[in-house]
Protein backbone atom coordinates (compact mmCIF):
# COMPACT_ATOMS: atom_id res chain seq x y z
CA UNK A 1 -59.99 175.20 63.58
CA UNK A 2 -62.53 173.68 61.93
CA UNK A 3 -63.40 174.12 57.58
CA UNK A 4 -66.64 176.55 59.40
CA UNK A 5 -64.38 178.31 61.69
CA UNK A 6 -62.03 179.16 59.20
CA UNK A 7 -64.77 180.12 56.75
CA UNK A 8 -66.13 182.46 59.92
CA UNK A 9 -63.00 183.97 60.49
CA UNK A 10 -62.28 185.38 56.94
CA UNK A 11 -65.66 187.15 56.72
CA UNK A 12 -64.61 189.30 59.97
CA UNK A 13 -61.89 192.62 59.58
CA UNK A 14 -58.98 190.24 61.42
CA UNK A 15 -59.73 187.40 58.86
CA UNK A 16 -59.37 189.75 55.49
CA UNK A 17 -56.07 191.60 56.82
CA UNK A 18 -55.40 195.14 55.55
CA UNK A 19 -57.06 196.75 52.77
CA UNK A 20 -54.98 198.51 50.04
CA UNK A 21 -56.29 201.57 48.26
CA UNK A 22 -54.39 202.83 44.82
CA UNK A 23 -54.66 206.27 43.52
CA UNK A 24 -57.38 205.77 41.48
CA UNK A 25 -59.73 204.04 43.90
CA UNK A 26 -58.48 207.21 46.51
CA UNK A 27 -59.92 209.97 43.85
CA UNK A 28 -62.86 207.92 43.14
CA UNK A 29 -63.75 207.84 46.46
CA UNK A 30 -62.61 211.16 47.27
CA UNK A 31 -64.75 212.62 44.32
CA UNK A 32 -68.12 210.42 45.41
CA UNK A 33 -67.45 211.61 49.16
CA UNK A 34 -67.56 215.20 48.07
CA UNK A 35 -70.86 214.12 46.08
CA UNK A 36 -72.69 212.55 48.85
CA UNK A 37 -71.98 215.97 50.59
CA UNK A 38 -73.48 218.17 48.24
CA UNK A 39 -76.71 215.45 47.60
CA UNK A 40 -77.44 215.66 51.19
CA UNK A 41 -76.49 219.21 52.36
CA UNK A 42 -73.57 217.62 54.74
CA UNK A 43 -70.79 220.94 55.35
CA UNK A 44 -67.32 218.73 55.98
CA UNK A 45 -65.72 221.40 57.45
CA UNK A 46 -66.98 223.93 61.14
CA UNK A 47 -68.80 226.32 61.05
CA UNK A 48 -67.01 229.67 61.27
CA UNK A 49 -68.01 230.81 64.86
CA UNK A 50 -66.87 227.37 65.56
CA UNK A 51 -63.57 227.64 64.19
CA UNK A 52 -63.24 231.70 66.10
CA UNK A 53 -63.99 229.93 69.17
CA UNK A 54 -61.12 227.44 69.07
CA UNK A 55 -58.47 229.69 68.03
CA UNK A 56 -59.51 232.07 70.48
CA UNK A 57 -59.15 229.35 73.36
């Protein structure tokens, strides 16, 4: 591979290899997930007729 290809290759997912998340980072992101929620009215959960349906199937 060429200097570019290898350049090209580390900006993609493959390139980078896995990402590693400690605690902290985990309730950060937990805590600005449950934010975003609220700020835009987003329910992270089913509704409850939803949720009567399945168990009833």
């Amino acid at each position: 591979m060429s200097d570019s290809d290898d350049q090209a290759y580390a900006g993609t997912a493959e390139g980078q290899g896995p990402v590693r998340v400690d605690e902290e980072l985990a309730r950060h992101l937990e805590n600005k997930r449950e934010e975003l929620f609220e700020e835009f009215e987003i329910r992270d959960e089913f509704p409850p007729a939803v949720l009567s349906e399945a168990e009833a199937r």
